[in-house]
Every structure is written in C-alpha cells, then in structure tokens.
N, C-alpha and C. Protein backbone atom coordinates (compact mmCIF):
# COMPACT_ATOMS: atom_id res chain seq x y z
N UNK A 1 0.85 -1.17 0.00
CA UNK A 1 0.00 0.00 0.00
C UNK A 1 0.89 1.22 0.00
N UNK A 2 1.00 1.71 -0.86
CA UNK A 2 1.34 3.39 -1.38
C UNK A 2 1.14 4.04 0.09
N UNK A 3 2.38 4.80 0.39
CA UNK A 3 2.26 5.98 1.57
C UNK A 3 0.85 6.91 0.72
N UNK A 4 0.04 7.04 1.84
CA UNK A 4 -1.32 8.08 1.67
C UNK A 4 -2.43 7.41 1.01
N UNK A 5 -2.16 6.34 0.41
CA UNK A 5 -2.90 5.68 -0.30
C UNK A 5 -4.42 5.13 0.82
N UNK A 6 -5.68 4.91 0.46
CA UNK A 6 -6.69 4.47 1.24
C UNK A 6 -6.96 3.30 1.35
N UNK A 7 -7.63 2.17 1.83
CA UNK A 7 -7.98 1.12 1.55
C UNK A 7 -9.46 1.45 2.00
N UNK A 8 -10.44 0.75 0.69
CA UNK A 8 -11.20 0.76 1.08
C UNK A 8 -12.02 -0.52 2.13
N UNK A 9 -13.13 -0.39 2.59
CA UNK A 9 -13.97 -1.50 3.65
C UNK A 9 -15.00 -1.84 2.79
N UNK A 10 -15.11 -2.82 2.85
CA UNK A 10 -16.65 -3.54 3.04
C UNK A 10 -16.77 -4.22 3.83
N UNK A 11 -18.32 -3.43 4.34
CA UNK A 11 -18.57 -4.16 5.66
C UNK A 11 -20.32 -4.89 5.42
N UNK A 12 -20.25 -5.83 6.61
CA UNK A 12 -21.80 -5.87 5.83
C UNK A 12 -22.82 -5.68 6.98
N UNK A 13 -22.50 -4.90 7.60
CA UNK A 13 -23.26 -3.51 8.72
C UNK A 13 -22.96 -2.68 9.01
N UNK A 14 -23.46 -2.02 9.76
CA UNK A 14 -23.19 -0.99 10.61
C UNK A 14 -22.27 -1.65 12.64
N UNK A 15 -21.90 -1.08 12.63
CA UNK A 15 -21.47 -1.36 14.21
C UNK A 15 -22.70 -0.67 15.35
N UNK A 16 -23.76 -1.05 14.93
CA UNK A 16 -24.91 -0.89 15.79
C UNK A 16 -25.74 -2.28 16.43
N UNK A 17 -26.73 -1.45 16.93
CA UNK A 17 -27.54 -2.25 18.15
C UNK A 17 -28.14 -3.50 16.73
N UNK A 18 -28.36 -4.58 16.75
CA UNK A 18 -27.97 -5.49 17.54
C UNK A 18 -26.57 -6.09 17.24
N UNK A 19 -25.99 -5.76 16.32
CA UNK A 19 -25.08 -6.53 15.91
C UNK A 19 -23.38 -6.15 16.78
N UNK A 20 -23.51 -4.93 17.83
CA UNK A 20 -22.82 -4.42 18.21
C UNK A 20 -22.53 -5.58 19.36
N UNK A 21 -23.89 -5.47 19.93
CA UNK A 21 -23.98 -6.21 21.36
C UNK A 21 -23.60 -7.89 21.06
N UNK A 22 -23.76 -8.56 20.17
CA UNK A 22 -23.32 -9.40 19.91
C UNK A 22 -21.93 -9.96 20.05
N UNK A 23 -21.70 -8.98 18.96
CA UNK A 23 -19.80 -8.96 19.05
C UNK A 23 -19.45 -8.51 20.12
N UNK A 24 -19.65 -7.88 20.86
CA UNK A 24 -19.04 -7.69 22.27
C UNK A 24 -19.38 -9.04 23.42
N UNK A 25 -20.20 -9.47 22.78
CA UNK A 25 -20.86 -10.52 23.82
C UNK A 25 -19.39 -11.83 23.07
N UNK A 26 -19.54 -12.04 22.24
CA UNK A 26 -18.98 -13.01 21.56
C UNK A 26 -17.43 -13.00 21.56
N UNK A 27 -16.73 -11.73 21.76
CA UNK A 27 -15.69 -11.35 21.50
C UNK A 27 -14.99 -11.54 22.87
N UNK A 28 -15.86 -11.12 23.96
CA UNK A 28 -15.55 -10.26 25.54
C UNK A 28 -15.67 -11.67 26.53
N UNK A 29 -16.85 -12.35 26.40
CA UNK A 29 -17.56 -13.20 26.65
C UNK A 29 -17.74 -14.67 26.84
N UNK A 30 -16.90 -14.90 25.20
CA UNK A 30 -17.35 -16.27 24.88
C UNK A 30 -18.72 -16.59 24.48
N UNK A 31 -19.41 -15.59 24.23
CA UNK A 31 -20.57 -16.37 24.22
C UNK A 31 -21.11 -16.49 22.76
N UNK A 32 -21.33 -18.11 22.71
CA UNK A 32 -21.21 -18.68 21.07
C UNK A 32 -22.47 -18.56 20.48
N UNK A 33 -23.61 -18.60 21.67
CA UNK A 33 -25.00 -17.90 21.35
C UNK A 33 -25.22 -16.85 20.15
N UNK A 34 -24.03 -16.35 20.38
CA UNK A 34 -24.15 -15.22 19.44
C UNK A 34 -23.69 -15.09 17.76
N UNK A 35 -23.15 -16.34 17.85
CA UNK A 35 -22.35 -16.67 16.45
C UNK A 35 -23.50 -16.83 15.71
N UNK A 36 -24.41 -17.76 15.26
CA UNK A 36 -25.45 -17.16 14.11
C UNK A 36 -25.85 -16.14 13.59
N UNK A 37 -25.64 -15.36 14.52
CA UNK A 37 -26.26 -13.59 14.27
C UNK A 37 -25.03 -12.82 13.23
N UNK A 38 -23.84 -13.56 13.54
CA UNK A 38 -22.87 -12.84 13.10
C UNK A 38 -22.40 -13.97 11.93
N UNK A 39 -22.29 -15.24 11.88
CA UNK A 39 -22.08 -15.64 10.55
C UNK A 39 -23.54 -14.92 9.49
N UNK A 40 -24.44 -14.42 9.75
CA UNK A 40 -25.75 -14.37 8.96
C UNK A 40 -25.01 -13.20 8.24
N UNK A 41 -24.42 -12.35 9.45
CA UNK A 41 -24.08 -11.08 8.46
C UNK A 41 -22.97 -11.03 8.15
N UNK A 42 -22.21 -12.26 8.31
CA UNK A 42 -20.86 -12.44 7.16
C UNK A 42 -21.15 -12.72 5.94
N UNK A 43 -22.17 -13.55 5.62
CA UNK A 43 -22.85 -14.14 4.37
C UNK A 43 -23.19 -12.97 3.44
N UNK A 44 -23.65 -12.04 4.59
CA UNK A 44 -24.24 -10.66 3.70
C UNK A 44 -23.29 -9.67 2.39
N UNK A 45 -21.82 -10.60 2.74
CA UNK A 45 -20.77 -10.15 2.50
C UNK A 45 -20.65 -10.78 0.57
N UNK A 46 -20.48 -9.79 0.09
CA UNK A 46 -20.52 -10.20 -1.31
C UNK A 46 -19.01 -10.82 -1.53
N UNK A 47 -18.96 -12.08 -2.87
CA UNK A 47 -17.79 -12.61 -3.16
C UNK A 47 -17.58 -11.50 -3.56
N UNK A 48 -15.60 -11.55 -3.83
CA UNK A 48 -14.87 -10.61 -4.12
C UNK A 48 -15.11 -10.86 -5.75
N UNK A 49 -15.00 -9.90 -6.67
CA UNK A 49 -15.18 -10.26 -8.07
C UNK A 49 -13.37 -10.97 -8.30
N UNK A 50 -13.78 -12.03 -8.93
CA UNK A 50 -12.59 -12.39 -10.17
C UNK A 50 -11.77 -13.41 -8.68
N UNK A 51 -12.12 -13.51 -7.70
CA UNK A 51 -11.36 -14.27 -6.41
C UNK A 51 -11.82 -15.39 -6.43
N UNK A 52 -10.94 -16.57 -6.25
CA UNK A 52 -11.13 -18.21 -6.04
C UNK A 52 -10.23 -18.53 -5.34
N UNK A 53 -10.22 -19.69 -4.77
CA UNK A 53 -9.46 -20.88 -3.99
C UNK A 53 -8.24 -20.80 -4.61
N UNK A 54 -7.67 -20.43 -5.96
CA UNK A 54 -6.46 -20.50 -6.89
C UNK A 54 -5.66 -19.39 -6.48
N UNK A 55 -6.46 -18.41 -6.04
CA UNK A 55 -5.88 -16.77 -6.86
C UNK A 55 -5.91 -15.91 -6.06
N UNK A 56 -6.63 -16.05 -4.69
CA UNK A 56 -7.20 -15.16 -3.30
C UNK A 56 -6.59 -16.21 -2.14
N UNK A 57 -6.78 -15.06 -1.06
CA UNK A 57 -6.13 -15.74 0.22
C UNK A 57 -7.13 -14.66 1.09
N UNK A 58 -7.43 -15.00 2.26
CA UNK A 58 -8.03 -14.35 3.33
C UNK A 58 -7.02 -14.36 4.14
N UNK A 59 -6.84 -12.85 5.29
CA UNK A 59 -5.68 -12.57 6.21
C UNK A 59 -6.33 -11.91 7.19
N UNK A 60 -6.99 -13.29 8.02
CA UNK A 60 -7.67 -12.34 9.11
C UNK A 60 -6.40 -11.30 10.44
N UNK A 61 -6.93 -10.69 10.66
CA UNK A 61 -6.48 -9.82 11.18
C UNK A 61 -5.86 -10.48 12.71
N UNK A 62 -4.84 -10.93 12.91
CA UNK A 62 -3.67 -11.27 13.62
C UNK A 62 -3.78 -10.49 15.37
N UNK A 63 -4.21 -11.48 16.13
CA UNK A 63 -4.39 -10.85 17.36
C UNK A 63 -2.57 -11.40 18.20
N UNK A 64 -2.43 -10.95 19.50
CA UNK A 64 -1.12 -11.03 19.63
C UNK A 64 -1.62 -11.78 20.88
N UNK A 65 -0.23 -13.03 21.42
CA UNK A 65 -0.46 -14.03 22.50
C UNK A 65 -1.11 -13.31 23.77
N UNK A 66 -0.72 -12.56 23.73
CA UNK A 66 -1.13 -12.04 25.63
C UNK A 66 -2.90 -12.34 25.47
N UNK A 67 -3.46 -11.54 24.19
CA UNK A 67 -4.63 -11.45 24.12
C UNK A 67 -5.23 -13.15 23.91
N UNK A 68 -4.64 -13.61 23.12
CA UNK A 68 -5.37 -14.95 23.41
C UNK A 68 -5.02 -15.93 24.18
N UNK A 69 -4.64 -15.56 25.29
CA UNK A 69 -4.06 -16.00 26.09
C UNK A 69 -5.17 -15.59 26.96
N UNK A 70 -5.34 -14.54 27.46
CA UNK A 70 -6.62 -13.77 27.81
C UNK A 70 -7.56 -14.09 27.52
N UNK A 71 -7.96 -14.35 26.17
CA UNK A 71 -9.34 -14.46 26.04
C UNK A 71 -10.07 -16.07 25.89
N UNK A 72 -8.86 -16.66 25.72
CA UNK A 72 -8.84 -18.29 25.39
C UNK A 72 -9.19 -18.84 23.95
N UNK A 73 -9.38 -17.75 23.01
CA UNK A 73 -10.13 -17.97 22.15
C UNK A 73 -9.47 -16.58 21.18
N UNK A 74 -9.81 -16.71 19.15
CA UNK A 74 -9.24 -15.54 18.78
C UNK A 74 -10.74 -15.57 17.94
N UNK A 75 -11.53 -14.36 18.36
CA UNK A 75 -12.53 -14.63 17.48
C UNK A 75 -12.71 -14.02 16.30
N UNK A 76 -11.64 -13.13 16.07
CA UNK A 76 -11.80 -12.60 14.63
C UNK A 76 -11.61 -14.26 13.48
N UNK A 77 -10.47 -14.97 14.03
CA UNK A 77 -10.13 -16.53 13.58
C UNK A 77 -11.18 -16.98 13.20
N UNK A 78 -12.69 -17.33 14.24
CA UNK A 78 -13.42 -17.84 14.12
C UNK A 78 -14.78 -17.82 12.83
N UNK A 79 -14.27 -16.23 12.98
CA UNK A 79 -15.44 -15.39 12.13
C UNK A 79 -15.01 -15.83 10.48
N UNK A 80 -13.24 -15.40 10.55
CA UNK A 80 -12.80 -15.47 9.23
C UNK A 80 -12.66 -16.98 8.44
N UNK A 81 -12.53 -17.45 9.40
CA UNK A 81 -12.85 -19.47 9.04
C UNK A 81 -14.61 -19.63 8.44
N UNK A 82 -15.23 -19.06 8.91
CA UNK A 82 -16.43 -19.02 8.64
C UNK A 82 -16.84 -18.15 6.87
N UNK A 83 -16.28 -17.26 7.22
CA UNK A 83 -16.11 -16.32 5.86
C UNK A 83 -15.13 -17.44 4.84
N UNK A 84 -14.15 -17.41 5.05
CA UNK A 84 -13.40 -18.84 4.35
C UNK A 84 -14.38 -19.80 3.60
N UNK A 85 -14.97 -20.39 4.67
CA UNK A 85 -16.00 -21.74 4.02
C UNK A 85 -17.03 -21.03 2.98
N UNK A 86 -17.51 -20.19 3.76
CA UNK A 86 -18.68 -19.34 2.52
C UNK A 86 -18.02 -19.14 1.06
N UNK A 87 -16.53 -18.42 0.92
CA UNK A 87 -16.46 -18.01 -0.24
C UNK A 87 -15.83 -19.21 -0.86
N UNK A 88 -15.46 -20.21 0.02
CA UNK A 88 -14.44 -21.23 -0.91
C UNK A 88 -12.92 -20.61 -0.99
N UNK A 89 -12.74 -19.66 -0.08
CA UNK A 89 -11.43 -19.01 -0.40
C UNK A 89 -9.82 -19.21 0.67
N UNK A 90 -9.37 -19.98 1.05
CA UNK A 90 -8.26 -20.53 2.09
C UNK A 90 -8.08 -19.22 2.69
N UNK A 91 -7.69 -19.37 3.97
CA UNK A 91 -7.05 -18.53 5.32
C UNK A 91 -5.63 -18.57 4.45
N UNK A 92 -4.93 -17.52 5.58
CA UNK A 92 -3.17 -17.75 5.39
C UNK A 92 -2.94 -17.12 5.95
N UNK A 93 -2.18 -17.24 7.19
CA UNK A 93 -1.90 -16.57 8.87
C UNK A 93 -0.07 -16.53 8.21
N UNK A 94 0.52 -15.89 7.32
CA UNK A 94 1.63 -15.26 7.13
C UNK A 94 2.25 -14.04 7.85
N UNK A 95 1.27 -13.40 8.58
CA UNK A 95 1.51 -12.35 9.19
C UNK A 95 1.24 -12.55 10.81
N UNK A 96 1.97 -11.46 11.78
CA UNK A 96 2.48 -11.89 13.22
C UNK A 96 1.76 -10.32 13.72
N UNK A 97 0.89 -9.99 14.76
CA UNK A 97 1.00 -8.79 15.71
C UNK A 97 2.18 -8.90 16.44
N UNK A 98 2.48 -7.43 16.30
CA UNK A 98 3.45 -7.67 17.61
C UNK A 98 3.07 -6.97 19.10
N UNK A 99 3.71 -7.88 19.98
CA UNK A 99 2.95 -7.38 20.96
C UNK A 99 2.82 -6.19 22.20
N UNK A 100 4.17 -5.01 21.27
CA UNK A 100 3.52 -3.80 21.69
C UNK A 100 2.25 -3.06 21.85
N UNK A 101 1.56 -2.92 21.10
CA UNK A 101 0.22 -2.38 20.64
C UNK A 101 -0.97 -3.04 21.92
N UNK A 102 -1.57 -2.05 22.13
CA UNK A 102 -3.17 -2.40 22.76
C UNK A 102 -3.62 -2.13 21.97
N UNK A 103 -5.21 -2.46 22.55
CA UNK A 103 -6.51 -2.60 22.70
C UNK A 103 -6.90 -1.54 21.74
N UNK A 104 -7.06 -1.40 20.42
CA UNK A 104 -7.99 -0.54 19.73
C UNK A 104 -9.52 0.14 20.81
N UNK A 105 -9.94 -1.01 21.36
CA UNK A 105 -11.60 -0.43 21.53
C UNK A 105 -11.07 1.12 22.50
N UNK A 106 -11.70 1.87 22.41
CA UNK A 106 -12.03 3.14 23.53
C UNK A 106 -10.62 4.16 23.07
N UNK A 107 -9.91 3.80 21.99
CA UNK A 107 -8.79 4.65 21.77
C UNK A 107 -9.15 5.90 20.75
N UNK A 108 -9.27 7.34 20.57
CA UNK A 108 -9.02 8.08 19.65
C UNK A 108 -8.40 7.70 18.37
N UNK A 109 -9.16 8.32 17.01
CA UNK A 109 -8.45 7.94 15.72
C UNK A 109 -7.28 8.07 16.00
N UNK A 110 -6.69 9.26 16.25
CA UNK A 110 -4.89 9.68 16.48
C UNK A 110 -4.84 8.66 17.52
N UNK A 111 -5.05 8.38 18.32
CA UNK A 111 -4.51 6.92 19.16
C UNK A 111 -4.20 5.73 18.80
N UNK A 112 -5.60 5.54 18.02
CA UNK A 112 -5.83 4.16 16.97
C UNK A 112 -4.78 3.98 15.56
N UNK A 113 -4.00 5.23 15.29
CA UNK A 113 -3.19 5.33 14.29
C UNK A 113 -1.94 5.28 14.83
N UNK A 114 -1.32 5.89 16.04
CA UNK A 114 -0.01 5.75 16.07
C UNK A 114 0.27 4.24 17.18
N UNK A 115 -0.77 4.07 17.56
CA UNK A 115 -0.83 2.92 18.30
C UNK A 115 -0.26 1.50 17.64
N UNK A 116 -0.53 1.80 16.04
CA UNK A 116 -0.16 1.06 15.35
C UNK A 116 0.68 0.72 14.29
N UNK A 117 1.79 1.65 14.34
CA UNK A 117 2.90 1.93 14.04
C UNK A 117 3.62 0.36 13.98
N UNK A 118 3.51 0.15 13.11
CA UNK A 118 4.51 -0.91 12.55
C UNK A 118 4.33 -2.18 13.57
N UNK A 119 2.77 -2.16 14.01
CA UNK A 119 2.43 -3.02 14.68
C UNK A 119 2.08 -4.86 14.14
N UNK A 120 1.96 -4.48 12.95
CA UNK A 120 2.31 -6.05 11.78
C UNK A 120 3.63 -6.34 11.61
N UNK A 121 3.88 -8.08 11.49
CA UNK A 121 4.78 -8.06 10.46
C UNK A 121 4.79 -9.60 9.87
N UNK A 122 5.12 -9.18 8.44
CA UNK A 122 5.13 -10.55 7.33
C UNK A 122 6.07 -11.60 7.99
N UNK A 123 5.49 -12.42 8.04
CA UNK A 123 6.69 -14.06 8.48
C UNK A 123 6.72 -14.39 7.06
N UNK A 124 5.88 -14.57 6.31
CA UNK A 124 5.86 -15.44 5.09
C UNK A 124 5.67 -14.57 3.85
N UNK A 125 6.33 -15.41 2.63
CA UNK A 125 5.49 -14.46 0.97
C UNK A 125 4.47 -15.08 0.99
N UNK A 126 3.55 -14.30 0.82
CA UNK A 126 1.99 -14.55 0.25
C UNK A 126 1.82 -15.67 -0.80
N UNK A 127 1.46 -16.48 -1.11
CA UNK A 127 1.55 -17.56 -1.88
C UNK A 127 0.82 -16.83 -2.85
N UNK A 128 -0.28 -16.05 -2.52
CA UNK A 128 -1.09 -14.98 -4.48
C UNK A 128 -0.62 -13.97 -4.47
N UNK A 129 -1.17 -13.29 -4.97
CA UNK A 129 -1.18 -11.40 -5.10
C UNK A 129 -2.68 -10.97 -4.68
N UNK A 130 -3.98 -11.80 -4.36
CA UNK A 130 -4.62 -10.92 -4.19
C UNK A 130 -5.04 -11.66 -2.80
N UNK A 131 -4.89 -10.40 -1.99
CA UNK A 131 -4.79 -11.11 -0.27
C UNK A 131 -6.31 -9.96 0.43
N UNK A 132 -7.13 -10.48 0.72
CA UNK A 132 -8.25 -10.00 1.27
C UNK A 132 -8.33 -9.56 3.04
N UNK A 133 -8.20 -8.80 3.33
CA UNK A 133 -8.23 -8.62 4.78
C UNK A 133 -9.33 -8.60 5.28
N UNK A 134 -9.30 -8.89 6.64
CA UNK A 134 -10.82 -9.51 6.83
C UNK A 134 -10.43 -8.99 8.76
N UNK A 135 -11.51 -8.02 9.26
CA UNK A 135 -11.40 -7.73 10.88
C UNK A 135 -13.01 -8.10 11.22
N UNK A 136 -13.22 -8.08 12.76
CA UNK A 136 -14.74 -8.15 12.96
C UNK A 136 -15.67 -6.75 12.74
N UNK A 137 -14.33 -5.71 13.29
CA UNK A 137 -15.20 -4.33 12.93
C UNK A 137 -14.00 -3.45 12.68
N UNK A 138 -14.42 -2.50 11.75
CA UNK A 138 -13.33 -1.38 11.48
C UNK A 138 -14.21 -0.45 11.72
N UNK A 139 -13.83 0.26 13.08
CA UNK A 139 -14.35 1.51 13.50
C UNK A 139 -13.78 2.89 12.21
N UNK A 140 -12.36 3.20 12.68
CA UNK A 140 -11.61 3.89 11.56
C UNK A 140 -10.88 3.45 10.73
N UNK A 141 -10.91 1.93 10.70
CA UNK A 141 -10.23 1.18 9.54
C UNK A 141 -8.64 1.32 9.89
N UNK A 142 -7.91 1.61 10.57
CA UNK A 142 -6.58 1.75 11.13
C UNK A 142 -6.30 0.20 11.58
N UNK A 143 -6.73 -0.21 12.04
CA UNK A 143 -5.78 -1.95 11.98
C UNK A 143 -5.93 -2.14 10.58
N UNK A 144 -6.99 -1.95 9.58
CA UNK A 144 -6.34 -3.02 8.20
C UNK A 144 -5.90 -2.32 7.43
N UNK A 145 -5.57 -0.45 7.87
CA UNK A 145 -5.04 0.03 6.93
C UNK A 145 -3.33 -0.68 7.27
N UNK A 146 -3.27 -0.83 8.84
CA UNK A 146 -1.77 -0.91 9.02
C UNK A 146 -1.47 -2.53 8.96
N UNK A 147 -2.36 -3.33 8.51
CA UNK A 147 -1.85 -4.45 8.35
C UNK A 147 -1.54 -4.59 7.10
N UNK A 148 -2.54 -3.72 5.98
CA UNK A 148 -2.10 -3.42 4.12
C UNK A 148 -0.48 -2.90 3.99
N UNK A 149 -0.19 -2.11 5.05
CA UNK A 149 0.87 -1.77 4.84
C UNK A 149 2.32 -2.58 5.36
N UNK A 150 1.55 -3.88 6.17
CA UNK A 150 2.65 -4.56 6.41
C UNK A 150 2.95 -5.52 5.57
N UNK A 151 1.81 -5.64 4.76
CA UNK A 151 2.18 -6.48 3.39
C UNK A 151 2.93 -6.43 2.30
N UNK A 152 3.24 -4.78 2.36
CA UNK A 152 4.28 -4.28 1.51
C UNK A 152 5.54 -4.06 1.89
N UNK A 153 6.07 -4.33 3.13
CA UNK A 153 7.32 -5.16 4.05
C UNK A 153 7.79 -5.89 3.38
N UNK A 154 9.03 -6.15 3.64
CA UNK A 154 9.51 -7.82 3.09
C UNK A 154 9.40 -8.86 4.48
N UNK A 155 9.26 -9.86 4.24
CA UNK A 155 9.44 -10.92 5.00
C UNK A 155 10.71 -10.59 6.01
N UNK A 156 10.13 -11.01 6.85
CA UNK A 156 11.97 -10.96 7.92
C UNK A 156 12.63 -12.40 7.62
N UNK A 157 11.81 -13.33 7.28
CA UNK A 157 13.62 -14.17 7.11
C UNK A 157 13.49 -13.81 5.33
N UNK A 158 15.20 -14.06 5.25
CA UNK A 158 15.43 -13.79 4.17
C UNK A 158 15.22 -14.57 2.81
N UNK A 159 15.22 -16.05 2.96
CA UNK A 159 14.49 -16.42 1.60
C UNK A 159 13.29 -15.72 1.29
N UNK A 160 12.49 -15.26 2.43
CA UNK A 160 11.20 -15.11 1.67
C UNK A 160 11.33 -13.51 1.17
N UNK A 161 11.95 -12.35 1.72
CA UNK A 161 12.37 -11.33 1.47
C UNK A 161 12.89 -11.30 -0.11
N UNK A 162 13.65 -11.41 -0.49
CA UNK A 162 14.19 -12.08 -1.58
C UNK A 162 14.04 -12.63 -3.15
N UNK A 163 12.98 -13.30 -2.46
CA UNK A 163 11.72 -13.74 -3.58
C UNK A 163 10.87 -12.85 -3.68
N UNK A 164 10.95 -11.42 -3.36
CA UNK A 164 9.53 -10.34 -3.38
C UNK A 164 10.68 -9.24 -4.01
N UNK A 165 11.01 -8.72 -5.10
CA UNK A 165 10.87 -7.91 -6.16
C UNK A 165 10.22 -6.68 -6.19
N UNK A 166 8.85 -7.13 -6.85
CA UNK A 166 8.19 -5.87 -7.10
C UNK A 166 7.33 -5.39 -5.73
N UNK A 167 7.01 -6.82 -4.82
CA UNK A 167 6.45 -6.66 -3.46
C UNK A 167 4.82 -5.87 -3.82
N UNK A 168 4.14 -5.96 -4.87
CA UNK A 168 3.03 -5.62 -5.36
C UNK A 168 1.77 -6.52 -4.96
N UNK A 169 0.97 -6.78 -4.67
CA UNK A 169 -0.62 -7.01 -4.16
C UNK A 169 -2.00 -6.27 -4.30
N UNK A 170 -3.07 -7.06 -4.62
CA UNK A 170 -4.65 -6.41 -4.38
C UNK A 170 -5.03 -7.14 -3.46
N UNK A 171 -5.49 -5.67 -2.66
CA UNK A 171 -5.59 -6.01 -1.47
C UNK A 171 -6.87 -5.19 -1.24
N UNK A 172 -7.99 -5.95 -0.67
CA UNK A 172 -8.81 -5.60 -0.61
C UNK A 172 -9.38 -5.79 1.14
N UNK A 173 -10.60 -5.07 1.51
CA UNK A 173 -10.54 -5.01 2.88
C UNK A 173 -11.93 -5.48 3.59
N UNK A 174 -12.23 -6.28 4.35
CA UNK A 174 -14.09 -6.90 4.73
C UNK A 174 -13.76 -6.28 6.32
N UNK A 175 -14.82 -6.20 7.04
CA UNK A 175 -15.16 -5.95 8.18
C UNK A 175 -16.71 -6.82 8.05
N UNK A 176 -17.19 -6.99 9.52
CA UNK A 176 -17.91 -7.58 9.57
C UNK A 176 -19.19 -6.56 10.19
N UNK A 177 -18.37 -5.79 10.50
CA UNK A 177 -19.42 -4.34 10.79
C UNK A 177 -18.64 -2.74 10.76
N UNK A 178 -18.78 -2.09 10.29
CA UNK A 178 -18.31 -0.77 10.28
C UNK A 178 -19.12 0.40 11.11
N UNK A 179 -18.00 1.15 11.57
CA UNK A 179 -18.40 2.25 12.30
C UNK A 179 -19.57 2.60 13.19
N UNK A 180 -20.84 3.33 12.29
CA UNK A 180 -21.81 3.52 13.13
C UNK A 180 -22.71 4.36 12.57
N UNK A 181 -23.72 4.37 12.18
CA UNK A 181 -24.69 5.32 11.57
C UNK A 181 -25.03 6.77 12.27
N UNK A 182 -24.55 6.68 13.38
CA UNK A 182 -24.75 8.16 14.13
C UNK A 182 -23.44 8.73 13.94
C-alpha cells in the first residue's frame, strides 16, 4: 500500500444495536449464542469479483499471544474461518501482531493510528497477489489500513524477502461491521 494511499472496507453492517452487542458478547464473553447472528451477516458479504481458492487468500487480522491468552479464544479466527467456508477461499496466517500495541476499543483515531505503528509483520510471501483482509469491525479502519501496509514489508527471514521484487498485491478489505450510523 502506497504511503497516503486508502484502503477501502466492506462491511456488511453498521457497528450498531444489535449486531454491536453481539460482538461484544462473543468477543468479551465467549458467548457462542451469538455466532449465528454474526455468521448471517458475514454471508451478507458479497464474493470478491474475479477471487477463487487459486488466486485469493483471506488474512484475518492477527491478534497477539497475551490477548489470546486472555481471552482463550481468537474470534476474529473464528469469524474469518467461517467467511473462508462461505467463499471457498483458504485462510493464510503469514503475518504476526506484535505485541507492543493495545486494545484498539475506547482509543481516539490519532490513538488508533499511532498505536499502530509498525504493529504487523510478514513471516511469510503470500503464496497470491490478491490477499483479502478480513477484521470483525473497522471503526476507523486503522488496523487493516496498518496491516495493508505490512504487506508491503519484506518478510523478515530472508528467503522469503528475496523472492519479493516488485512486493506488489490487491488487497482488498471486509469488516464484519463498520463504524456507526450516528
């Protein structure tokens, strides 16, 4: 991703009542009660045009040990395995949080942006070029803008560094709910 460049979202809600309380229930919680509500509105999620099992990869958004360690569970994982089966399109966990960075929820955009300062990084080359990012919610879209941009990194070990050249990708971006209508 081009310095200044945008990525856009698709989401397939809003980050409102009910689908808010859900994910917080599901996320915070454990509570699996709530997973129908939220695969229904992953489904809502249109295939990517021209993407298959051959040619696309899904990169859900990379939580760091402390947190699942914490939570016992990674449920963005859960969501994006789910999204996976729907489109027919493979996961690929190539990429690492690192575990400086907190907690997005309750942080300011300017918080939510420098918070995440080089908070990705590539373990692996992408086996395609067109790598789909996938979070449960992008309030200001700042985790998948800064995970787009860790894709344009090289790998830290060096065979895979190496083998990336032009280091070029379409990269496109899902949330499972965005922002907020108010």
């Amino acid at each position: 991703m081009a310095a200044g460049s945008a990525l856009s979202i698709q989401a397939s809600t809003f980050y409102d009542y009910p689908i808010r309380q859900a994910i917080r229930a599901f996320k915070h919680d454990e509570d699996m009660s709530k997973l129908p509500l939220m695969l229904h509105a992953i489904r809502q999620l249109p295939r990517p045009r021209g993407c298959h099992h051959d040619n696309a990869v899904i990169v859900a958004m990379p939580t760091t040990p402390q947190r699942l360690v914490k939570r016992g569970f990674d449920p963005v994982s859960i969501l994006a395995a789910q999204l996976s089966k729907h489109w027919q399109i493979p996961l690929w966990q190539g990429v690492r949080r690192i575990d400086h960075t907190v907690s997005q929820q309750g942080l300011t955009r300017a918080e939510r942006l420098s918070n995440l300062n080089n908070a990705f990084v590539l373990t692996e080359t992408p086996p395609v070029k067109r790598l789909l990012l996938f979070d449960d919610v992008a309030t200001t879209g700042a985790s998948l803008q800064a995970l787009g941009r860790a894709l344009y990194k090289p790998a830290t070990n060096t065979a895979s560094a190496s083998s990336l050249p032009t280091n070029r990708y379409h990269l496109s971006a899902y949330a499972l709910a965005h922002g907020s209508q108010q």
